[in-house]
Protein backbone atom coordinates (compact mmCIF):
# COMPACT_ATOMS: atom_id res chain seq x y z
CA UNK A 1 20.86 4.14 -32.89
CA UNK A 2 22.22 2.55 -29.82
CA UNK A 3 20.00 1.04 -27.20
CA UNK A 4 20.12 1.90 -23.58
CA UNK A 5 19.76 -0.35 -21.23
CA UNK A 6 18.00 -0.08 -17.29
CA UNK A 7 18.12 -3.33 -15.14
CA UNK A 8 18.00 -4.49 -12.07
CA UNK A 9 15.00 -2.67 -10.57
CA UNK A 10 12.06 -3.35 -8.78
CA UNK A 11 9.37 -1.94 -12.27
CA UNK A 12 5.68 -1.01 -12.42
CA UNK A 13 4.87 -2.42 -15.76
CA UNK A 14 1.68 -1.55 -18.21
CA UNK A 15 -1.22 -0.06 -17.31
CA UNK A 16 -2.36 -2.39 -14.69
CA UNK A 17 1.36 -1.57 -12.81
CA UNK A 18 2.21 -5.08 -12.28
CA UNK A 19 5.46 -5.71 -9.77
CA UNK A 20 7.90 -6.70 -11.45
CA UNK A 21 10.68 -7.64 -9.78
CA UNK A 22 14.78 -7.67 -11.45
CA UNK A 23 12.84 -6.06 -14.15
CA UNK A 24 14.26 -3.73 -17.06
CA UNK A 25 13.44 -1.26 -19.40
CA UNK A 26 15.28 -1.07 -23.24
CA UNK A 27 14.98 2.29 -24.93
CA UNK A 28 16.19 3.31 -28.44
CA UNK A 29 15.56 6.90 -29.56
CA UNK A 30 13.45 7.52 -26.19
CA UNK A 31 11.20 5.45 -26.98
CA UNK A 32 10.28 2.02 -25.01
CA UNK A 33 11.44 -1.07 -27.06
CA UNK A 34 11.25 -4.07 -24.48
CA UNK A 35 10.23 -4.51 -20.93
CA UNK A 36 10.21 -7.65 -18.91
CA UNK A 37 12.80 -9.13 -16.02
CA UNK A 38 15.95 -11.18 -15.92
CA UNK A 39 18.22 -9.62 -18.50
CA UNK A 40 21.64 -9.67 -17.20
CA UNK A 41 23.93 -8.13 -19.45
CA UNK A 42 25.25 -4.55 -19.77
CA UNK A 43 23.42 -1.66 -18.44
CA UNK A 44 22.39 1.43 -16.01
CA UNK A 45 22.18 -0.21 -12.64
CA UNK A 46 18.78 0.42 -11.17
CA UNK A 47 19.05 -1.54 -7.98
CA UNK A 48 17.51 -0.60 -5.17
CA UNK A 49 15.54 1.66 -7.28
CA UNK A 50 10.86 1.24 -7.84
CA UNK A 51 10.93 2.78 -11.14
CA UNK A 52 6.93 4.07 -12.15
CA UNK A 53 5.65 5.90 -15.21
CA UNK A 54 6.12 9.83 -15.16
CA UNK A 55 3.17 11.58 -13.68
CA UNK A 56 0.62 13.64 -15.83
CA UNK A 57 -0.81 16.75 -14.32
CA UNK A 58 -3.90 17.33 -15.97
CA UNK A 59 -5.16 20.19 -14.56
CA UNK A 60 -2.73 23.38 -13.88
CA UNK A 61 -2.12 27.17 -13.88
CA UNK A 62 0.99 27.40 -14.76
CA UNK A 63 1.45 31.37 -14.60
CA UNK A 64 0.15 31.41 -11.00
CA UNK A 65 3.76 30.79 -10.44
CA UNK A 66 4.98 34.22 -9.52
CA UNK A 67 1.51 34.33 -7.41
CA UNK A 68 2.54 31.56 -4.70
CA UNK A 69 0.61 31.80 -1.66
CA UNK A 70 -1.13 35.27 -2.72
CA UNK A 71 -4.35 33.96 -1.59
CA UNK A 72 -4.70 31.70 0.98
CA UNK A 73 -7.75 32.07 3.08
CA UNK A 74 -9.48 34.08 0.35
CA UNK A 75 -12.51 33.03 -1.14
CA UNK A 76 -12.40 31.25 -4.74
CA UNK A 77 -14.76 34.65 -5.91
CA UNK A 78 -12.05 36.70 -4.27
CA UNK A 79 -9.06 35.14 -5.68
CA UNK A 80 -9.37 33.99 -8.79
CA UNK A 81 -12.35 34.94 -10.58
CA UNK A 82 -12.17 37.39 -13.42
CA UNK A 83 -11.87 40.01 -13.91
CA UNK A 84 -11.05 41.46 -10.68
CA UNK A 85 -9.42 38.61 -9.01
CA UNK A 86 -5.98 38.71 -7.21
CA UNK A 87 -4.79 36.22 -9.92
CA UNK A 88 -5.92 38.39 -13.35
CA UNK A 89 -5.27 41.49 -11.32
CA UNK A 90 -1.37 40.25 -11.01
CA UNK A 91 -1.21 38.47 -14.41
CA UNK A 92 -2.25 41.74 -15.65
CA UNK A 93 0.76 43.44 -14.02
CA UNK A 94 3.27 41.26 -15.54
CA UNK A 95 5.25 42.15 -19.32
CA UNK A 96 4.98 39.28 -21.51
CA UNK A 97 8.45 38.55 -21.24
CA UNK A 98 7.65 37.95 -17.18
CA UNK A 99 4.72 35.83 -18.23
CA UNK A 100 6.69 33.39 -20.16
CA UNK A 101 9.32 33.70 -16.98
CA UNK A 102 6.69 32.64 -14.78
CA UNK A 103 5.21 29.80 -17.01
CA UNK A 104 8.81 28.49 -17.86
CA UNK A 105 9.74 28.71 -13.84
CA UNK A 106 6.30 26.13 -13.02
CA UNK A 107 7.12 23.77 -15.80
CA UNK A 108 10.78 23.39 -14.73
CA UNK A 109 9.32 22.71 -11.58
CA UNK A 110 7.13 19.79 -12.87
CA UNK A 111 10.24 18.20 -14.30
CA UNK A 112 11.97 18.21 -11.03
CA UNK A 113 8.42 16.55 -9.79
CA UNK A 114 8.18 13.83 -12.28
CA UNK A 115 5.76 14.85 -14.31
CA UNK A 116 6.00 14.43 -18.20
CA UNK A 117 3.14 16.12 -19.46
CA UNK A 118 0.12 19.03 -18.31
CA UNK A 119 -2.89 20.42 -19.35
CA UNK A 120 -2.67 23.86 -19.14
CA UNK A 121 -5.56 26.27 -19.19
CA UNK A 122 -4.27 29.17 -20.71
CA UNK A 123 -5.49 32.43 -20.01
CA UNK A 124 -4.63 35.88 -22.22
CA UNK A 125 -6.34 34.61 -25.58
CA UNK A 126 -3.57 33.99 -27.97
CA UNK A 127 -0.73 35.82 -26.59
CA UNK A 128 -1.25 33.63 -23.63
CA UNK A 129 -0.76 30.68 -25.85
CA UNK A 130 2.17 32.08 -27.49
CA UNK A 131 3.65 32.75 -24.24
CA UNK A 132 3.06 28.97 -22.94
CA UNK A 133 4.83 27.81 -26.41
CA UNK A 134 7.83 30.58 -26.04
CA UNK A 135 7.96 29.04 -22.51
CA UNK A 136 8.03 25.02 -22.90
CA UNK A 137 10.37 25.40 -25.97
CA UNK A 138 13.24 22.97 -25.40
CA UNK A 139 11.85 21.71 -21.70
CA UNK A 140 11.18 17.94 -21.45
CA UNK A 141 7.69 18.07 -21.18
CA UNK A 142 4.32 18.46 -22.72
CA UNK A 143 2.09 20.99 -22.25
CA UNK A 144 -1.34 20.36 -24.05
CA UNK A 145 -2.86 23.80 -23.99
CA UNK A 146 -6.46 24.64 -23.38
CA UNK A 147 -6.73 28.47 -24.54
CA UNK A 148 -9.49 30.69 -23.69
CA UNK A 149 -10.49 34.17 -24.80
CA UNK A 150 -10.12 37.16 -23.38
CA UNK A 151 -13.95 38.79 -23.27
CA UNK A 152 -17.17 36.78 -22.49
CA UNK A 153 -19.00 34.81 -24.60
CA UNK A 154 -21.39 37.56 -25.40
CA UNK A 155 -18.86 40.10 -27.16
CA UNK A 156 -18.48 40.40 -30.44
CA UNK A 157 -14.45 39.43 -30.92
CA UNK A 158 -15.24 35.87 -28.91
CA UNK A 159 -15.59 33.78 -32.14
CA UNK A 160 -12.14 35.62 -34.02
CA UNK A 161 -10.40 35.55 -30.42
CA UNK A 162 -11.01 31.56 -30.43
CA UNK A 163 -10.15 31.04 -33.44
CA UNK A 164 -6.93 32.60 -32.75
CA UNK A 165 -6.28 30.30 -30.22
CA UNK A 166 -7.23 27.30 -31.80
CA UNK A 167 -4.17 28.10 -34.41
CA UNK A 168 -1.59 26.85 -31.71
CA UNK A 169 -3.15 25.30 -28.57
CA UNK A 170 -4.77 21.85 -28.53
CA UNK A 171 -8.57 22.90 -27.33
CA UNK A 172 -10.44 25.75 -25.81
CA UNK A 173 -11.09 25.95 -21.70
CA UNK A 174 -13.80 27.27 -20.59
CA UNK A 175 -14.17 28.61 -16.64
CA UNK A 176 -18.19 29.48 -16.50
CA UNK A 177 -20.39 27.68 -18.47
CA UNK A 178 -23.35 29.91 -17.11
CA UNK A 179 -22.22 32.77 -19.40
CA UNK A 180 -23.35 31.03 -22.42
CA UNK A 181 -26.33 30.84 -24.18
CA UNK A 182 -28.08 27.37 -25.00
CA UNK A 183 -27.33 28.34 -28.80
CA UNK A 184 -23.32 29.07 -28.16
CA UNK A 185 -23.50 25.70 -26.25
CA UNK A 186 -25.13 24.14 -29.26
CA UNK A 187 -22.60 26.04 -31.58
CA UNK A 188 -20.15 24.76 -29.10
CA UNK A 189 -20.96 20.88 -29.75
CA UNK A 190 -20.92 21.34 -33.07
CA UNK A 191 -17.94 22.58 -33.40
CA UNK A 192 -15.49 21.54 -30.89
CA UNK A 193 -17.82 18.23 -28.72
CA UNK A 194 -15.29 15.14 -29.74
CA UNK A 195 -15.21 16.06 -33.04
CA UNK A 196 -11.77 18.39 -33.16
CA UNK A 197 -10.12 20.25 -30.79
CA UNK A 198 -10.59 19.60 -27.58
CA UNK A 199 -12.73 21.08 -25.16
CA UNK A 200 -12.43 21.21 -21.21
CA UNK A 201 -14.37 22.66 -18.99
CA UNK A 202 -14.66 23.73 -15.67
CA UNK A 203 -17.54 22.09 -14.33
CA UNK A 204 -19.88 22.20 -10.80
CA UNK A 205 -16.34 23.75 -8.93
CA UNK A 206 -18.26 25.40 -6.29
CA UNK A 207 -21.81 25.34 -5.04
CA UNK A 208 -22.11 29.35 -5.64
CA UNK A 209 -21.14 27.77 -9.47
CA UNK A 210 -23.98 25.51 -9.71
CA UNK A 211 -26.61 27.83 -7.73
CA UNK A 212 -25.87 30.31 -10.31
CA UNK A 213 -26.36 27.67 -13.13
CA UNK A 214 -29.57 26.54 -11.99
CA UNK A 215 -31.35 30.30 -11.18
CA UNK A 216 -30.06 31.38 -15.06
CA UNK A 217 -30.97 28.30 -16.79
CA UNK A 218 -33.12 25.64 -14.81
CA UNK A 219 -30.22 23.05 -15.13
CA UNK A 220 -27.00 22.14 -13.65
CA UNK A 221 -23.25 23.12 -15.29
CA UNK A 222 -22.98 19.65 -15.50
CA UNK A 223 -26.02 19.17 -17.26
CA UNK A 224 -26.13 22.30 -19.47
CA UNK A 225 -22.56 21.10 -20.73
CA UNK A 226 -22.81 17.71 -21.38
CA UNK A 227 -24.60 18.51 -23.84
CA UNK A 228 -22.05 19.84 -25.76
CA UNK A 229 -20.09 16.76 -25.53
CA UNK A 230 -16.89 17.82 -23.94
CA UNK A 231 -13.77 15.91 -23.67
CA UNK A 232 -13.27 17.05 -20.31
CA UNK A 233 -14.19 18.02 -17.31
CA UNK A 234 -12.41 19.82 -14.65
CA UNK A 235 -12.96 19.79 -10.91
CA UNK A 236 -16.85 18.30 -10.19
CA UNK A 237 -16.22 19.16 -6.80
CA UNK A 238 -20.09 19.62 -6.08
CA UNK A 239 -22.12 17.81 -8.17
CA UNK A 240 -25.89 17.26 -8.06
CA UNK A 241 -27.28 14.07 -7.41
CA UNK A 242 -28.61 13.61 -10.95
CA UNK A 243 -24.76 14.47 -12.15
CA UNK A 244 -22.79 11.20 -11.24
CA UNK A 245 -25.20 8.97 -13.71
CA UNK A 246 -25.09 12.03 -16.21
CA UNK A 247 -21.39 11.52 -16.69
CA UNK A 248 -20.69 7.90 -15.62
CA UNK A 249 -22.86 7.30 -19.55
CA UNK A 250 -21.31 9.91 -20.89
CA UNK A 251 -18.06 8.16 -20.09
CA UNK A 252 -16.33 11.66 -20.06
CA UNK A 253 -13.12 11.93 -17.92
CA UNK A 254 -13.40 13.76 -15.28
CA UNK A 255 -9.95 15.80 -13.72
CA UNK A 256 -9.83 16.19 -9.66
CA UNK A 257 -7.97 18.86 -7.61
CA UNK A 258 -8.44 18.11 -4.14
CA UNK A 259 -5.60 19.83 -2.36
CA UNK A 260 -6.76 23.23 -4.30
CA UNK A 261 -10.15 22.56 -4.19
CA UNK A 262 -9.88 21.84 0.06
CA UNK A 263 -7.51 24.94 0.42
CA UNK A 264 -10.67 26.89 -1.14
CA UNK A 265 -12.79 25.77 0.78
CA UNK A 266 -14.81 24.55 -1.98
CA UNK A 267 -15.43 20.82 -0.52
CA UNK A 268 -13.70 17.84 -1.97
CA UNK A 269 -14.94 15.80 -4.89
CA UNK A 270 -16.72 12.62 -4.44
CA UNK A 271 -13.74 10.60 -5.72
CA UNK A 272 -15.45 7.55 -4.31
CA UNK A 273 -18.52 7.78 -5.86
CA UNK A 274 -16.78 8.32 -9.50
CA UNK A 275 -14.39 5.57 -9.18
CA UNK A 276 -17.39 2.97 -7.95
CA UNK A 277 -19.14 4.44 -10.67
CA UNK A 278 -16.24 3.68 -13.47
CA UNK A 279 -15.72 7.41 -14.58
CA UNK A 280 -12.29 7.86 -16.24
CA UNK A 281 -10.46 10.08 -13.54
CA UNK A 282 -7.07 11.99 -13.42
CA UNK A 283 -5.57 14.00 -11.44
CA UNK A 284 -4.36 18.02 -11.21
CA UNK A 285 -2.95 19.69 -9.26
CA UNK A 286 -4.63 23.56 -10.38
CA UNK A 287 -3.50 26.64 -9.61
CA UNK A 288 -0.07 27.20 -8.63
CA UNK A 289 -0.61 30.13 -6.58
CA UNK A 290 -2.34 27.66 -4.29
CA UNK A 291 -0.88 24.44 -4.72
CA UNK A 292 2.57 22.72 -5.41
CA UNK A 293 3.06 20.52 -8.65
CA UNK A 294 3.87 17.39 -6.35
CA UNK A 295 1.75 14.37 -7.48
CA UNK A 296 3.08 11.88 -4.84
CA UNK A 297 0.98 14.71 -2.00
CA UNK A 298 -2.13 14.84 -4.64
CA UNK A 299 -2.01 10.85 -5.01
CA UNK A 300 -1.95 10.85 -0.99
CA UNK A 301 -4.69 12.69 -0.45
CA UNK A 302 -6.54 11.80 -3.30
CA UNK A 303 -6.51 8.39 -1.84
CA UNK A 304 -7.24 9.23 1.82
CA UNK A 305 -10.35 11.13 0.97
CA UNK A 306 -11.70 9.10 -0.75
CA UNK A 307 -11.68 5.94 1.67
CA UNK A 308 -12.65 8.64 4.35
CA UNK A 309 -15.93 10.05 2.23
CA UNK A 310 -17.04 6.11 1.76
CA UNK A 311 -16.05 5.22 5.56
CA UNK A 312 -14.35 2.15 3.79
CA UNK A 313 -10.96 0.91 3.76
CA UNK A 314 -11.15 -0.60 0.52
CA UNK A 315 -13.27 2.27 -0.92
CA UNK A 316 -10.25 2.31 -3.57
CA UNK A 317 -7.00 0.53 -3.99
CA UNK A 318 -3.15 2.24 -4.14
CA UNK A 319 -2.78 0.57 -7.54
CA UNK A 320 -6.04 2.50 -8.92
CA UNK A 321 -4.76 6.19 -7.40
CA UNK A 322 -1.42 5.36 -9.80
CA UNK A 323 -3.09 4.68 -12.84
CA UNK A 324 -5.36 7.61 -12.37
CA UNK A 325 -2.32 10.05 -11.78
CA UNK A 326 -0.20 8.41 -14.80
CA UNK A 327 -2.33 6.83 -17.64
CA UNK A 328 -5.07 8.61 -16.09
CA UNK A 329 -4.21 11.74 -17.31
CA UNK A 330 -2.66 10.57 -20.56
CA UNK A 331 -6.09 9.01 -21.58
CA UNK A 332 -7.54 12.79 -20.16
CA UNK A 333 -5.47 14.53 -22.41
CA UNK A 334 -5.01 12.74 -25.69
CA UNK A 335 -1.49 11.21 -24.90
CA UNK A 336 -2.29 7.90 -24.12
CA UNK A 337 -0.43 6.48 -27.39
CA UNK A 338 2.79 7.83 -25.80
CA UNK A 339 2.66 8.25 -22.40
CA UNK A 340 1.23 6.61 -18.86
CA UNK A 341 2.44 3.55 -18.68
CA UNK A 342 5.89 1.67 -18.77
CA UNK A 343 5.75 -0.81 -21.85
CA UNK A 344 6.74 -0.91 -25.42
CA UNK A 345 5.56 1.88 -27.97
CA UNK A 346 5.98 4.40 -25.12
CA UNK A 347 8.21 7.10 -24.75
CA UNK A 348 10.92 6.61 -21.98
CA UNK A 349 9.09 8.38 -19.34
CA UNK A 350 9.80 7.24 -15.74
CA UNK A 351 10.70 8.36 -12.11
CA UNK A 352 12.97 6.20 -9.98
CA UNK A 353 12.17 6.05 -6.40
CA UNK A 354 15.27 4.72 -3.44
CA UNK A 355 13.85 1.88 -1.96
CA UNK A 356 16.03 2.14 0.78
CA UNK A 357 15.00 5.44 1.54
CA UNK A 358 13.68 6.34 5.22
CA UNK A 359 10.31 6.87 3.78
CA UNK A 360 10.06 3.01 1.63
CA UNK A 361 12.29 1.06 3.59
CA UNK A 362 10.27 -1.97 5.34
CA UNK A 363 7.58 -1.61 2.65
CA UNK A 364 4.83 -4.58 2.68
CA UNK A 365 3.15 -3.11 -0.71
CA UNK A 366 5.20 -0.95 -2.70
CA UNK A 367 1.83 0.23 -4.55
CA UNK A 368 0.62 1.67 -1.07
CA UNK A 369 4.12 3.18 -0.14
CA UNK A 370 4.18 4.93 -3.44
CA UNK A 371 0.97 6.10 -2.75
CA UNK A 372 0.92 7.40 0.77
CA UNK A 373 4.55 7.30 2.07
CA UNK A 374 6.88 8.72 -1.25
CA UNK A 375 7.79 11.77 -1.70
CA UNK A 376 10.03 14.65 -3.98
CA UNK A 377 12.86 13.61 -1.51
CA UNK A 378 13.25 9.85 -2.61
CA UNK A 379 13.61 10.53 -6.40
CA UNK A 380 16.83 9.50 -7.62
CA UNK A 381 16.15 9.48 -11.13
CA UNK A 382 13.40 11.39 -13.38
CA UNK A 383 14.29 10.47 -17.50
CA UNK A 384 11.74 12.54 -19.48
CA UNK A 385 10.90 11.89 -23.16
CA UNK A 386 13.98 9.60 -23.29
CA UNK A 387 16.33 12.10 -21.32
CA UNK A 388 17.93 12.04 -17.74
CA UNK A 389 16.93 15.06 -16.34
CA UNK A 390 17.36 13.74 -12.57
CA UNK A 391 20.28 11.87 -11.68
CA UNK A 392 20.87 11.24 -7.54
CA UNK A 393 22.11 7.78 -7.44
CA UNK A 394 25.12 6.28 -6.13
CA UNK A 395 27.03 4.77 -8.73
């Protein structure tokens, strides 16, 4: 195999995203062989070009898709809560063969954003696995699917309809931990809790979530689920005051939507408070009825928030934001061996950025320009799992 060859560019290398300038990447069978600077023999020209790892989205909903703006101004209750929802009322309307249109139309429009890899929650039991799968087939990205049934905990076909869906997707999501028992929860840590598939879970999204909680069961979701030892959790948008210690030794990642979870009206998470607290974050961008896949606007505001909820500055750092939206998510999702970071053993995942764009020119910190001045408009180069896929530059 032949080994290609991109120099001359200004590189965000490892996990830590050091600068490195006249840097280059090798790559043999899409896969990362050698980074460092100062090679200076043949190769793809990357001048001008702040080349950073792809993004990982680890929160979506992908079939939302044909749903764009459908809801804005609604409630969360109103307009996306089963069963009777605008979202599961127009998923329901849709053929299969439109569902895996829809899906295949979001993920496309990932690539064009960037991003490498998602975790999807999957509604539709198994056919709404199969349909993700019939959709990402020959894309260049990865979609670790979290699958979920389509009755409540409390009917009889749960267990077989799981079970199902644990024959093709990567873990089980679940939306409302409220609707299960403290023996399914049990049942749930036994069988899924770290030990297996994975198992994400919507967690403390809304305060009507966590008043609910607490009336049923005399605890909060967060709480009630940790005990189950989940791999993930999704949102924490309102948690309660005992919640941030709960998790922070728990050490369990912990996904944020802000622009979706703002748009809702459901508050904004207490990014501050996790990151002072250490808590693995990462970054989604939810439903795409709502929201668009573009990680450089969830980065920004991600970032801005959280300085603004502290009333400090420094309440976080660009360079932080980036690792949360890259290795972040790969460490969320169980990808961290291949993706989030630009360094050997990786696979040749990266988005170029034109530094002489109107939006980076004049930089003082490319870290904080990537951050809170880049956008979709100065890629010039996505390569995905070894492959261009993007290719603006001037040659």
């Amino acid at each position: 195999m032949s080994t290609t060859i991109y120099k001359n560019m200004l590189l965000l290398e490892g996990e830590d995203l050091r600068l490195r300038r006249d840097g280059f990447l090798a790559v043999d069978s899409g896969i990362i062989v050698e980074a460092g600077t100062g090679y200076t023999g043949d190769g793809i020209d990357m001048t001008d070009a702040i080349v950073l790892p792809s993004f990982v989205n680890a929160h979506t909903h992908l079939a939302d898709h044909c749903l764009k703006d459908a809801a804005v101004g609604l409630p969360t209750a109103v307009a996306v809560s089963p069963p009777d929802g605008i979202k599961y009322r127009g998923l329901a309307a849709l053929s299969q063969e439109e569902l895996v249109d829809s899906l295949r139309a979001a993920l496309r429009e990932m690539v064009s954003c960037g991003i490498a890899a998602c975790g999807e929650f999957r509604e539709g039991g198994a056919t709404g696995v199969a349909a993700l799968r019939a959709a990402v087939t020959d894309l260049p990205i990865r979609a670790v699917c979290f699958g979920d049934a389509t009755v409540l905990p409390a009917d009889a076909s749960y267990e077989g309809q799981i079970e199902a869906v644990l024959e093709t997707a990567e873990g089980i999501g679940i939306g409302d931990i409220a609707r299960y028992t403290d023996d399914q929860i049990t049942q749930l840590a036994q069988r899924y809790g770290r030990s297996g598939p994975q198992l994400a879970v919507h967690t403390a999204e809304t305060q009507d979530a966590q008043s609910a909680c607490r009336a049923r069961w005399g605890e909060s979701e967060v709480a009630r689920i940790l005990a189950a030892s989940p791999d993930l959790l999704i949102h924490m948008t309102c948690p309660d005051p005992s919640d941030f210690e709960a998790v922070a030794k728990a050490g369990t990642p912990i996904v944020c939507c802000s622009r979706t979870n703002a748009l809702l009206a459901d508050g904004l998470p207490p990014i501050d408070r996790y990151h002072t607290l250490g808590i693995p974050l990462a970054m989604g961008t939810d439903n795409m009825m709502f929201t668009s896949p573009d990680m450089f606007r969830e980065m920004d505001w991600f970032s801005r928030s959280a300085r603004a909820a502290r009333r400090r500055a420094d309440a976080i750092d660009s360079r932080s934001v980036i690792r949360y939206a890259t290795a972040g998510g790969a460490r969320a999702l169980g990808l961290h061996e291949d993706l989030g970071s630009l360094e050997p053993g990786k696979a040749a995942c990266f988005v170029a950025l034109d530094a002489r764009s109107i939006n980076l020119r004049g930089t003082h910190n490319v870290h904080d320009a990537i951050v809170h001045r880049a956008g979709l408009q100065d890629i010039v180069s996505v390569v995905a799992w070894g492959s261009e896929v993007i290719d603006r530059r001037n040659r």
